[in-house]
PDB file of N, CA and C in Angstrom:
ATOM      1  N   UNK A   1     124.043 -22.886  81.870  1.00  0.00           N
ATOM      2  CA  UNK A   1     124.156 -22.004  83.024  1.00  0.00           C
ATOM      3  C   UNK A   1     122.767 -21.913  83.657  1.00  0.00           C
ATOM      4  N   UNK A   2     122.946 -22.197  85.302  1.00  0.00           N
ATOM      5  CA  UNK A   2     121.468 -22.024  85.599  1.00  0.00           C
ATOM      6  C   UNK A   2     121.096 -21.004  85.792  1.00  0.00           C
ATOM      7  N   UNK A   3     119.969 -20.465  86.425  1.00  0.00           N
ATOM      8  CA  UNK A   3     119.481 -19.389  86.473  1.00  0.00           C
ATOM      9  C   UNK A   3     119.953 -18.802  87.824  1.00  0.00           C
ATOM     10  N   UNK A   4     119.866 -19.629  88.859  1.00  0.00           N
ATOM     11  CA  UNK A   4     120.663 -19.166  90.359  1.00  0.00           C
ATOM     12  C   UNK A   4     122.169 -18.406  90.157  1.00  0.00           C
ATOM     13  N   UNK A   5     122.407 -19.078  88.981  1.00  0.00           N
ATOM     14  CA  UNK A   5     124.265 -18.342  88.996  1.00  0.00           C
ATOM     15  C   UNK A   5     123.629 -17.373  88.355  1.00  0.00           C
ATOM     16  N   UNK A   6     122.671 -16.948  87.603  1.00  0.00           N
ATOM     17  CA  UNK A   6     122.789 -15.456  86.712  1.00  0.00           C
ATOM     18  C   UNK A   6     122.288 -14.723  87.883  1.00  0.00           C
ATOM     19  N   UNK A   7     121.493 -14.972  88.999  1.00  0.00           N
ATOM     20  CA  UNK A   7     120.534 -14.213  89.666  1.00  0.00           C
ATOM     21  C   UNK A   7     121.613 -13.712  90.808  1.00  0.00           C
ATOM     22  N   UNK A   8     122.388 -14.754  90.917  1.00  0.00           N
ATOM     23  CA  UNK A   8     123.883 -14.447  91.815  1.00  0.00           C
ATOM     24  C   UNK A   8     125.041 -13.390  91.390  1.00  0.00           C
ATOM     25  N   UNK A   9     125.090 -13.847  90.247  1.00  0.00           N
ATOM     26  CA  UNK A   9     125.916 -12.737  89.638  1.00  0.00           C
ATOM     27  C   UNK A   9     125.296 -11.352  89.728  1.00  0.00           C
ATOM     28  N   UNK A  10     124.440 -11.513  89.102  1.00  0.00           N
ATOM     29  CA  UNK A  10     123.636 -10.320  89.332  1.00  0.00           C
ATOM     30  C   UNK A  10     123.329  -9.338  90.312  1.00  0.00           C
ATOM     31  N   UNK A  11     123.145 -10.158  91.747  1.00  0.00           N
ATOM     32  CA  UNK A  11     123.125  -9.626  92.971  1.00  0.00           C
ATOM     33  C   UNK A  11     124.635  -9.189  93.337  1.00  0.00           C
ATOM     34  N   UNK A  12     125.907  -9.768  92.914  1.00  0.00           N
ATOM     35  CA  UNK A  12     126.964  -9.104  93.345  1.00  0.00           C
ATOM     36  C   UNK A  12     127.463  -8.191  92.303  1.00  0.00           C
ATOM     37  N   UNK A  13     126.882  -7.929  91.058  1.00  0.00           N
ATOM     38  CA  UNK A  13     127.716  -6.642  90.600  1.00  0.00           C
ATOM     39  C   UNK A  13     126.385  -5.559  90.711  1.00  0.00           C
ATOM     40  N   UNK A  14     125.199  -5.656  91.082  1.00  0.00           N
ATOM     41  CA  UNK A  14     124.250  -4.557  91.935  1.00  0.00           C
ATOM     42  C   UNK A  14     124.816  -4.177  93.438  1.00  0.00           C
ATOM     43  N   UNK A  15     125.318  -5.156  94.055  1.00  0.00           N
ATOM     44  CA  UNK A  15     126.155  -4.988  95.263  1.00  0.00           C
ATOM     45  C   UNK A  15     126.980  -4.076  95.153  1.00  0.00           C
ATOM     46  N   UNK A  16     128.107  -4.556  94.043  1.00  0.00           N
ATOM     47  CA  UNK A  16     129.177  -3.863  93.993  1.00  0.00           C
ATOM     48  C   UNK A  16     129.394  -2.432  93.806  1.00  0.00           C
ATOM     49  N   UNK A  17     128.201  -2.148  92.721  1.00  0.00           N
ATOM     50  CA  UNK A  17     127.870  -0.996  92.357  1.00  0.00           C
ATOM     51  C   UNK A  17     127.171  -0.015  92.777  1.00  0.00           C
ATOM     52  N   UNK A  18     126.578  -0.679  93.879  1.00  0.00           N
ATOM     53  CA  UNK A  18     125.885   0.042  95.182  1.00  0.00           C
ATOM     54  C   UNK A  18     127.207   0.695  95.906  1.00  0.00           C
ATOM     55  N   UNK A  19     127.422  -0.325  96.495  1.00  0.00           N
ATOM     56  CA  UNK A  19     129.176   0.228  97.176  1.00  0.00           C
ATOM     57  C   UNK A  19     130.328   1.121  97.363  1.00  0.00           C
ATOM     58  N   UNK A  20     130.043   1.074  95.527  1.00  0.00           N
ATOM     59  CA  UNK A  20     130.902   2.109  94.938  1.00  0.00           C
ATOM     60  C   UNK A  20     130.658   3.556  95.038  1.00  0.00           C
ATOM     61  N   UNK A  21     131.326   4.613  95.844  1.00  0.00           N
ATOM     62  CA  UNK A  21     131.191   6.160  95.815  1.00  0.00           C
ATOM     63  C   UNK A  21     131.359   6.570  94.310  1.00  0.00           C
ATOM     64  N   UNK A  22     130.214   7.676  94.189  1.00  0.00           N
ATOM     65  CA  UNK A  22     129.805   8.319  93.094  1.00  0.00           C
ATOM     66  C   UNK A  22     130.861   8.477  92.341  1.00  0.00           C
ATOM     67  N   UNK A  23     131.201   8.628  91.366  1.00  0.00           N
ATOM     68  CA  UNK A  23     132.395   8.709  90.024  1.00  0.00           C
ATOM     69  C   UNK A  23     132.319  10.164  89.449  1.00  0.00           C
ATOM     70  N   UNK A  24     133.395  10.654  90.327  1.00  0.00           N
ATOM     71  CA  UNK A  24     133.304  12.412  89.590  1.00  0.00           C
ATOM     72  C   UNK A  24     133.681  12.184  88.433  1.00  0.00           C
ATOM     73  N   UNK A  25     133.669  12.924  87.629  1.00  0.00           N
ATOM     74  CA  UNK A  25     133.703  13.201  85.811  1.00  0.00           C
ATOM     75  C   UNK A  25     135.149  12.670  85.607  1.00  0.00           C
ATOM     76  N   UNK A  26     136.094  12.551  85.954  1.00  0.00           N
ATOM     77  CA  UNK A  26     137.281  12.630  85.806  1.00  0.00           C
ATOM     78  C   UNK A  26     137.564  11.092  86.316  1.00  0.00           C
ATOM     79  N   UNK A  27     136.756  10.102  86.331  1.00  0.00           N
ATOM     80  CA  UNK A  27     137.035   9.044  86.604  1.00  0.00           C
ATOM     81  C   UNK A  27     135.715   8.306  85.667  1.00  0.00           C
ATOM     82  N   UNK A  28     136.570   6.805  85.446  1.00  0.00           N
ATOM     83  CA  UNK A  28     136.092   6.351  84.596  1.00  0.00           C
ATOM     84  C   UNK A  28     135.142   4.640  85.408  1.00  0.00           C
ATOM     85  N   UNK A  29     134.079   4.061  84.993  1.00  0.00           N
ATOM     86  CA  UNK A  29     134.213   2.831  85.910  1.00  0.00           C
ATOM     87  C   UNK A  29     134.024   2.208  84.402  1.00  0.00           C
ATOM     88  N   UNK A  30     134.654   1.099  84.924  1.00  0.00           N
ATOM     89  CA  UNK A  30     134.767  -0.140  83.887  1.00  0.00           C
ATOM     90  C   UNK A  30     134.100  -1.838  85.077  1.00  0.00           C
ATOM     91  N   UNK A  31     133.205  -2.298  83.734  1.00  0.00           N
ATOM     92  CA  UNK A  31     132.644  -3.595  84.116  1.00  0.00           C
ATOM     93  C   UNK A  31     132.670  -4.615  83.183  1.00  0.00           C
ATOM     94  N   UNK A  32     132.606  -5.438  84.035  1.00  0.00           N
ATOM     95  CA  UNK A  32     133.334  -7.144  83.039  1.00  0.00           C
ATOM     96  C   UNK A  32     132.641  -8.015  83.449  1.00  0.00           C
ATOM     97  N   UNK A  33     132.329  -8.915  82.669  1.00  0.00           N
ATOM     98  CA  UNK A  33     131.530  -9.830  82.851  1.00  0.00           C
ATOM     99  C   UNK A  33     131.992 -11.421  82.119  1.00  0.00           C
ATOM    100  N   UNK A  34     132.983 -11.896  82.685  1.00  0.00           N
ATOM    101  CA  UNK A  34     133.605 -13.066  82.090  1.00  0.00           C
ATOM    102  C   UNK A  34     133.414 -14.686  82.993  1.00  0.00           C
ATOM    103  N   UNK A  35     133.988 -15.345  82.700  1.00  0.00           N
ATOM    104  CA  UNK A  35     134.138 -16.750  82.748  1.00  0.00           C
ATOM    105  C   UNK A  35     134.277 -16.967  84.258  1.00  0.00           C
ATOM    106  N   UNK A  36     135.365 -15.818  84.610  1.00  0.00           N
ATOM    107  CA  UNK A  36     135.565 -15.825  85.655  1.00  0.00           C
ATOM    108  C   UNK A  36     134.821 -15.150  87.147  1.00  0.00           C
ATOM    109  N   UNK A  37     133.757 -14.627  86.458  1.00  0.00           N
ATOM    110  CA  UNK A  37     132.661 -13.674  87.479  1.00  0.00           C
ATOM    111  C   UNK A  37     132.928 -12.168  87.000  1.00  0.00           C
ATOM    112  N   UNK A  38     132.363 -11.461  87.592  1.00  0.00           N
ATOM    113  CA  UNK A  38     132.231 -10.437  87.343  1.00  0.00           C
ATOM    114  C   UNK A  38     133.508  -9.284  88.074  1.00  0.00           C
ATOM    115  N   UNK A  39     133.574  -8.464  87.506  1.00  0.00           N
ATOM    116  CA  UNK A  39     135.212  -7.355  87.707  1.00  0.00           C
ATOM    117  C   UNK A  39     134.702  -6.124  87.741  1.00  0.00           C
ATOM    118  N   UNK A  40     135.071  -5.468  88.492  1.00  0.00           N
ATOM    119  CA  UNK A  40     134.650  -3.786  88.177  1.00  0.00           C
ATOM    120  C   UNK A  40     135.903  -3.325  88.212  1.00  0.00           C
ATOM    121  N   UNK A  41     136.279  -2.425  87.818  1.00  0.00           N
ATOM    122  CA  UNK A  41     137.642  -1.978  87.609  1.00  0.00           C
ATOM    123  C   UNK A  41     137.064   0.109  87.314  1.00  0.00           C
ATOM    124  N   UNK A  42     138.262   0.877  88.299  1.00  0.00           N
ATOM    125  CA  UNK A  42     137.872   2.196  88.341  1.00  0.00           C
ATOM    126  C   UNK A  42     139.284   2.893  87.355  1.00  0.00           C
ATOM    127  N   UNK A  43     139.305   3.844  86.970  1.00  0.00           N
ATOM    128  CA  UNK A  43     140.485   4.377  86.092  1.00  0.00           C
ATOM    129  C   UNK A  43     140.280   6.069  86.495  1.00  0.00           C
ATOM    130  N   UNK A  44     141.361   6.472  86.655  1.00  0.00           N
ATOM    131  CA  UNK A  44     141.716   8.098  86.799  1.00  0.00           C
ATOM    132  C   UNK A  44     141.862   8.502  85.996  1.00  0.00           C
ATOM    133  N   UNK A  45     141.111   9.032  84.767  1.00  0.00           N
ATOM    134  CA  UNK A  45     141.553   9.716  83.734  1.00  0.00           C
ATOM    135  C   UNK A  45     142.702  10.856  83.801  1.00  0.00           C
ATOM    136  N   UNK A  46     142.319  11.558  84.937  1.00  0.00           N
ATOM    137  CA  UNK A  46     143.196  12.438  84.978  1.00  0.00           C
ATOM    138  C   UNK A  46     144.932  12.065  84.631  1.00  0.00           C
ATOM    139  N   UNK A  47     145.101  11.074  85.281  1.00  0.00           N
ATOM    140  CA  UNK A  47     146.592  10.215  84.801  1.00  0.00           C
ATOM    141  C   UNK A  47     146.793   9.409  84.218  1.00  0.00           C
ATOM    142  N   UNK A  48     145.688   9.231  83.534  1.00  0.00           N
ATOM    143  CA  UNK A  48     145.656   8.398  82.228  1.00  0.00           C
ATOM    144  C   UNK A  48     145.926   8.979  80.491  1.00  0.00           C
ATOM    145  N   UNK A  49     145.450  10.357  80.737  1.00  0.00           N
ATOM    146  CA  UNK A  49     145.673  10.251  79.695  1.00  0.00           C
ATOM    147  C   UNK A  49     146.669  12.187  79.878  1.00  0.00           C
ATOM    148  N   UNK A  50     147.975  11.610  78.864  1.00  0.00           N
ATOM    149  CA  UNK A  50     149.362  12.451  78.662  1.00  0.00           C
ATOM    150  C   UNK A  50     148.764  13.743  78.300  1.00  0.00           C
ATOM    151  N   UNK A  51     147.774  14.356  77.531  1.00  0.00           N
ATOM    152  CA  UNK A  51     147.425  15.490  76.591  1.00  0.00           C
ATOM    153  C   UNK A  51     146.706  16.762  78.225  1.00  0.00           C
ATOM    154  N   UNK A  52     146.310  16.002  79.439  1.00  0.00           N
ATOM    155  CA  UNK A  52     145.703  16.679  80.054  1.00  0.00           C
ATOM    156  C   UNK A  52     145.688  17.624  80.863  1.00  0.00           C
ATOM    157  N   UNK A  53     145.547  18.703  80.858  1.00  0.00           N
ATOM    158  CA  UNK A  53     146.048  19.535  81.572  1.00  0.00           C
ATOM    159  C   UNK A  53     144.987  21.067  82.542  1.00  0.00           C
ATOM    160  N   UNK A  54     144.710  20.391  83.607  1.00  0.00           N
ATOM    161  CA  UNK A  54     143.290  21.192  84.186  1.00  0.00           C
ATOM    162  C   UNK A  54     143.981  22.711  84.152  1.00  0.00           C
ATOM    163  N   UNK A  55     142.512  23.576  84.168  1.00  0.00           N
ATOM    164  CA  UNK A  55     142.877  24.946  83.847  1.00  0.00           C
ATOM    165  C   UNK A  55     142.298  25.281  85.114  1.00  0.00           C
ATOM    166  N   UNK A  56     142.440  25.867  85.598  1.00  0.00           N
ATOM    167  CA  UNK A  56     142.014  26.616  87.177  1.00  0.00           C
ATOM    168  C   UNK A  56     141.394  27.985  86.755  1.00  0.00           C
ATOM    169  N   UNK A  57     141.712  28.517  85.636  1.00  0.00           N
ATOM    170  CA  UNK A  57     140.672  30.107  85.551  1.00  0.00           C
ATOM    171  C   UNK A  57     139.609  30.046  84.998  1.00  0.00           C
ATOM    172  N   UNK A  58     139.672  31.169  84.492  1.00  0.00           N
ATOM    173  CA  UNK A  58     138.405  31.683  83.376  1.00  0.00           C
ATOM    174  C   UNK A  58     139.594  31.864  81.785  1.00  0.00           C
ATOM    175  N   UNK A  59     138.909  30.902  81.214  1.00  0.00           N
ATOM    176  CA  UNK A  59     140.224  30.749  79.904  1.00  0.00           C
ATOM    177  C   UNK A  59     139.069  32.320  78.779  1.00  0.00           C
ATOM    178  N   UNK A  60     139.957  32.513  77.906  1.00  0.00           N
ATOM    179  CA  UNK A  60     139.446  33.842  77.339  1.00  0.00           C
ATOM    180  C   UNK A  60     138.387  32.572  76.181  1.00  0.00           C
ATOM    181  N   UNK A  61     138.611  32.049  76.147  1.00  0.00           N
ATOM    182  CA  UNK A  61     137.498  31.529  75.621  1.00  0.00           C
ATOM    183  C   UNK A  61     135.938  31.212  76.040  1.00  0.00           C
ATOM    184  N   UNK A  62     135.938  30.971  77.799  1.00  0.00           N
ATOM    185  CA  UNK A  62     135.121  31.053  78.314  1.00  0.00           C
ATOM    186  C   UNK A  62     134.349  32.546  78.442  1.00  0.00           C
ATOM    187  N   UNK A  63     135.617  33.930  79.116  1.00  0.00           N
ATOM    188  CA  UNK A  63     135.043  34.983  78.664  1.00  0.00           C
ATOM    189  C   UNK A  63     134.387  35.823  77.815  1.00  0.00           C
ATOM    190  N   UNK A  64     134.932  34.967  76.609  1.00  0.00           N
ATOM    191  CA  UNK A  64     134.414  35.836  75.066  1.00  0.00           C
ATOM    192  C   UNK A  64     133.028  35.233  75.261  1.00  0.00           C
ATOM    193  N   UNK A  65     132.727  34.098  75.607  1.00  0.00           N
ATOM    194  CA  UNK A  65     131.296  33.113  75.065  1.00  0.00           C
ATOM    195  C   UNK A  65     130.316  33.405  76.543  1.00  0.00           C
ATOM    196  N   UNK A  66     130.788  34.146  77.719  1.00  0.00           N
ATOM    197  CA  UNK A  66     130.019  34.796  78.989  1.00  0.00           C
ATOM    198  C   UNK A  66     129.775  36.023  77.896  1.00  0.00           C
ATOM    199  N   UNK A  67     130.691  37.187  77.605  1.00  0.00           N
ATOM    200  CA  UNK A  67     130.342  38.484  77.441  1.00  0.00           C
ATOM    201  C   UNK A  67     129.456  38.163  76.077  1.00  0.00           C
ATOM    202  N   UNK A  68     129.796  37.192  75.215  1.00  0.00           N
ATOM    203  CA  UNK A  68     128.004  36.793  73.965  1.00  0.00           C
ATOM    204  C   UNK A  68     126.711  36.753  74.675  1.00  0.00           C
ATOM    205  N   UNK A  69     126.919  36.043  75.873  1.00  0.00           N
ATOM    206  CA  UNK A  69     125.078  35.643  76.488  1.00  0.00           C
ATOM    207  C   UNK A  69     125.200  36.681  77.357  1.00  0.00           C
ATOM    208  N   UNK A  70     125.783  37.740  77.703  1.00  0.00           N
ATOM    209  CA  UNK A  70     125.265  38.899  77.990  1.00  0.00           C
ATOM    210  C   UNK A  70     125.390  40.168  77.260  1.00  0.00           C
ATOM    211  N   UNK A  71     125.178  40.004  75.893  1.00  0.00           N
ATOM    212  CA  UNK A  71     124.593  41.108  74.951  1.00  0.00           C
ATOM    213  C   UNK A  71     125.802  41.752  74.477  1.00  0.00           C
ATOM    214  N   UNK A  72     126.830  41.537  74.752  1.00  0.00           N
ATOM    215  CA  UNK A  72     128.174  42.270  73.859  1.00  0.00           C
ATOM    216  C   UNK A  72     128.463  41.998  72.655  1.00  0.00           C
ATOM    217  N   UNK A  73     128.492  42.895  71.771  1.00  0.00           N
ATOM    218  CA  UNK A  73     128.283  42.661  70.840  1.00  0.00           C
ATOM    219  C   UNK A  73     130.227  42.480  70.364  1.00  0.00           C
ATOM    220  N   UNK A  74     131.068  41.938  69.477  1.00  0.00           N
ATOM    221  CA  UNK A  74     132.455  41.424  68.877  1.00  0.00           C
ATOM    222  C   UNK A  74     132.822  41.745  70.394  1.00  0.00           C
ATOM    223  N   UNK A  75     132.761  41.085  71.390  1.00  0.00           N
ATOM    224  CA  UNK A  75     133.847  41.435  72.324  1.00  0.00           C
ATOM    225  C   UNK A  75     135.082  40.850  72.339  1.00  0.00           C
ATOM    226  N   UNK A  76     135.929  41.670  72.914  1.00  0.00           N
ATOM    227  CA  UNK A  76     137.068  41.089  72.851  1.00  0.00           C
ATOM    228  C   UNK A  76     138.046  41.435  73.891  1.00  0.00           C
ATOM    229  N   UNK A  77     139.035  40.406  74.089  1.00  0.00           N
ATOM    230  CA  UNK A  77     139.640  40.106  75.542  1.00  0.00           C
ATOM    231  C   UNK A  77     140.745  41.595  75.959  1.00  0.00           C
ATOM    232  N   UNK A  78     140.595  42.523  76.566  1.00  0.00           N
ATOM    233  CA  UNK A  78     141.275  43.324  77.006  1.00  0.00           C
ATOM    234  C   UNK A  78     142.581  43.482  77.690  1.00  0.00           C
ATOM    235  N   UNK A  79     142.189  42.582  78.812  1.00  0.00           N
ATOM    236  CA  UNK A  79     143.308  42.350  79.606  1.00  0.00           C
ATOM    237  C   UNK A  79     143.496  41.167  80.310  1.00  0.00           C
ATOM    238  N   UNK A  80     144.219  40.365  81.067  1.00  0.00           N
ATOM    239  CA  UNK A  80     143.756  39.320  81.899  1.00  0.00           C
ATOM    240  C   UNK A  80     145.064  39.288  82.985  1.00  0.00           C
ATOM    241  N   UNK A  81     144.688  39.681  84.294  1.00  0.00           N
ATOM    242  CA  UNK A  81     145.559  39.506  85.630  1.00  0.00           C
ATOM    243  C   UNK A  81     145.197  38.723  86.043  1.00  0.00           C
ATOM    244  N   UNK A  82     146.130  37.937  86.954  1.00  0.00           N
ATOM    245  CA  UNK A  82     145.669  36.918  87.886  1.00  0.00           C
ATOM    246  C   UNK A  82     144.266  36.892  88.419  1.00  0.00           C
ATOM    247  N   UNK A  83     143.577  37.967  88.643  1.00  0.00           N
ATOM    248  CA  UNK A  83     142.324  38.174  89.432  1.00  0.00           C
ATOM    249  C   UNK A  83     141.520  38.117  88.747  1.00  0.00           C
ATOM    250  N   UNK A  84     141.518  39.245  87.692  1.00  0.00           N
ATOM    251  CA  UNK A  84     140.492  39.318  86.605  1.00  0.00           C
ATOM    252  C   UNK A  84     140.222  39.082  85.139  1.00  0.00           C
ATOM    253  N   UNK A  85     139.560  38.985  84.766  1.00  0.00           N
ATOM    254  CA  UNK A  85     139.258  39.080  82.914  1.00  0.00           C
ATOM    255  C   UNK A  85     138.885  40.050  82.583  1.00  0.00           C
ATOM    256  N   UNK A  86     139.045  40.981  81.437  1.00  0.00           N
ATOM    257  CA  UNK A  86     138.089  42.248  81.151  1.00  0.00           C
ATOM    258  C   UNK A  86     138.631  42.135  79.765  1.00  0.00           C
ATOM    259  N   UNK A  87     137.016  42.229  79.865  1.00  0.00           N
ATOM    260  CA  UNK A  87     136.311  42.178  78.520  1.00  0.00           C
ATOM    261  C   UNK A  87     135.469  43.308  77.317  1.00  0.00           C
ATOM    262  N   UNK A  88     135.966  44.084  76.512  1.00  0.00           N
ATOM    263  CA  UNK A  88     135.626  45.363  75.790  1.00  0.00           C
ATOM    264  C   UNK A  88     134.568  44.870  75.067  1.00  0.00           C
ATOM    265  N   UNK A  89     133.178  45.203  74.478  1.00  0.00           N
ATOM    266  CA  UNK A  89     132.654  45.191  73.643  1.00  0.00           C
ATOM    267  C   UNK A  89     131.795  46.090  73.448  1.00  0.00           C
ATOM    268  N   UNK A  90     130.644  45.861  72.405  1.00  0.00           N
ATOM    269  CA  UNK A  90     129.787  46.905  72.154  1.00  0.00           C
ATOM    270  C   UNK A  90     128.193  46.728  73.005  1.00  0.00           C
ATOM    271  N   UNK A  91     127.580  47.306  73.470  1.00  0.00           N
ATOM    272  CA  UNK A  91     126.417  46.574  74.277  1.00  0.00           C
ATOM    273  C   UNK A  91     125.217  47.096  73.426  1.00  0.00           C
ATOM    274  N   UNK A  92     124.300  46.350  74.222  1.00  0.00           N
ATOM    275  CA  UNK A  92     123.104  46.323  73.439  1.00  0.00           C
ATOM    276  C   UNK A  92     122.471  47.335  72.677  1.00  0.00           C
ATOM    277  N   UNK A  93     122.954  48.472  73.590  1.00  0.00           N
ATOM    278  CA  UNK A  93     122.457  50.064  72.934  1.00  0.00           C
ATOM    279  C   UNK A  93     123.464  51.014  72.339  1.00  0.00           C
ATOM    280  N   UNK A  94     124.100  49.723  71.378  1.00  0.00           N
ATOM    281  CA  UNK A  94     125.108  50.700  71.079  1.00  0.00           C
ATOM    282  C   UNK A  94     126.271  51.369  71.554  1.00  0.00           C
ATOM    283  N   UNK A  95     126.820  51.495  72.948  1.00  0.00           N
ATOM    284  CA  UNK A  95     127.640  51.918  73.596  1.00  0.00           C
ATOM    285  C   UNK A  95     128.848  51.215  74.421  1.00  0.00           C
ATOM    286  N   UNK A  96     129.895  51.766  74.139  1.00  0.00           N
ATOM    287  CA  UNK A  96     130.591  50.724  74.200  1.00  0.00           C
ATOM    288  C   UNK A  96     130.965  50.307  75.730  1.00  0.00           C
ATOM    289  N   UNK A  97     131.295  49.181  75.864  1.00  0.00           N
ATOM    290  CA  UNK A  97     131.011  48.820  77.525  1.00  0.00           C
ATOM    291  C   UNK A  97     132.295  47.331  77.731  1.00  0.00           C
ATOM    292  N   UNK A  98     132.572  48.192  79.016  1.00  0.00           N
ATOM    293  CA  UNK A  98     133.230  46.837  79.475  1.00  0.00           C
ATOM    294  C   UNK A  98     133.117  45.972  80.695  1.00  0.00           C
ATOM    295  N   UNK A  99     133.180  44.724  80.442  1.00  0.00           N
ATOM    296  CA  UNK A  99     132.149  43.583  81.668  1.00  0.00           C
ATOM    297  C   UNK A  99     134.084  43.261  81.949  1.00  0.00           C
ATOM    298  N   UNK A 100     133.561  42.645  83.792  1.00  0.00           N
ATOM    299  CA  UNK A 100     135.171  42.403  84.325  1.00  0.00           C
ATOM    300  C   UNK A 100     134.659  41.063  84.813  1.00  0.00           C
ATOM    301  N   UNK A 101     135.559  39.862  84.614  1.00  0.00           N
ATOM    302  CA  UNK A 101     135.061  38.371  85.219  1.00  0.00           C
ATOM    303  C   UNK A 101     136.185  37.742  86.246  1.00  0.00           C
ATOM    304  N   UNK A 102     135.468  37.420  87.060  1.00  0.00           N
ATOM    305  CA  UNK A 102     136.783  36.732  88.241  1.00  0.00           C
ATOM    306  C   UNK A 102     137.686  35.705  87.208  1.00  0.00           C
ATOM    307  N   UNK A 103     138.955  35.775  87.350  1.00  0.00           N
ATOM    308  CA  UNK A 103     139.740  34.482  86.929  1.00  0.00           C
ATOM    309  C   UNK A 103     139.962  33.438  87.850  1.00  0.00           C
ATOM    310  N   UNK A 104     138.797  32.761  87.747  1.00  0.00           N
ATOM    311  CA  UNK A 104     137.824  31.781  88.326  1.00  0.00           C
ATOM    312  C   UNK A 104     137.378  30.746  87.515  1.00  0.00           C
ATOM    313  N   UNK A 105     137.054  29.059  87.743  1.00  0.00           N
ATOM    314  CA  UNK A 105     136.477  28.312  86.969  1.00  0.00           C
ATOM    315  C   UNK A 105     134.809  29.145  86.826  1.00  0.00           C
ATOM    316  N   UNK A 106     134.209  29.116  85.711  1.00  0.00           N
ATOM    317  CA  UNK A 106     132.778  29.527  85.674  1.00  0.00           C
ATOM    318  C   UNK A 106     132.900  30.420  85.152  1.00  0.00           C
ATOM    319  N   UNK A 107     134.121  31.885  85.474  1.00  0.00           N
ATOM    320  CA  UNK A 107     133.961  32.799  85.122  1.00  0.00           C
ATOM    321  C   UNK A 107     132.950  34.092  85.602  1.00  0.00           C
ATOM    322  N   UNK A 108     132.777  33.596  87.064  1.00  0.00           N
ATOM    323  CA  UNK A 108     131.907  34.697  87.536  1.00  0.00           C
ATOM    324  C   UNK A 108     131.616  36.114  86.950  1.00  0.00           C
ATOM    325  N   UNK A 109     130.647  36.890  87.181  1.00  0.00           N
ATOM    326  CA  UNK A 109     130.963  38.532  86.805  1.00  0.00           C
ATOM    327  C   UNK A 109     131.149  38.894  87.957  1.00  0.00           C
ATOM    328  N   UNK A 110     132.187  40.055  87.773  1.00  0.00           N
ATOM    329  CA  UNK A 110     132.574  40.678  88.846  1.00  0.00           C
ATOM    330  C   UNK A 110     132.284  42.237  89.003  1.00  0.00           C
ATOM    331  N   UNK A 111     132.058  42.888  87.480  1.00  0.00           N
ATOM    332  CA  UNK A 111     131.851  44.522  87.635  1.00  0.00           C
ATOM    333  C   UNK A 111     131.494  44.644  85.920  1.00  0.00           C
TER     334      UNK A 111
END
């Protein structure tokens, strides 16, 4: 193989990959490098794989592990409406306190 075909190849899967719009998390890129030239190939995880299922809120798991990095001490999940999360625990000084989080990805605080 000469060196012009590697330097060629080369220039079209830097091409290609230039080309290509950024790959949100949820997509996969795949590259090949065979006999036949080079392949890029893109995959949707999202419909790839059967187990997946996006969550649109604030899951109480996210809330319990927000109301830890802000000083609550065993908190625990109170209530959860469409809107909000609320969250009971003990706070830093001893007193007991409750933090409210948008049911929101991130989990904003809300009150």
């Amino acid at each position: 193989m000469n060196i012009g075909k590697v330097l060629a190849t080369g220039l079209i899967v830097a091409g290609a990959l230039a080309a290509l719009p950024s790959a949100s998390p949820a997509q996969s890129l795949d590259l090949y490098i065979g006999p036949g030239g080079p392949d890029v190939q893109m995959r949707d995880r999202r419909y790839d794989d059967d187990d997946y299922r996006p969550y649109r809120g604030c899951s109480e798991r996210q809330a319990i592990r927000r109301a830890y990095r802000l000083g609550l001490r065993d908190p625990q999940i109170e209530a959860i409406t469409r809107r909000q999360v609320v969250v009971d625990g003990v706070g830093r000084r001893g007193r007991y306190t409750t933090v409210y989080f948008a049911n929101r990805p991130g989990c904003p605080r809300i009150g």
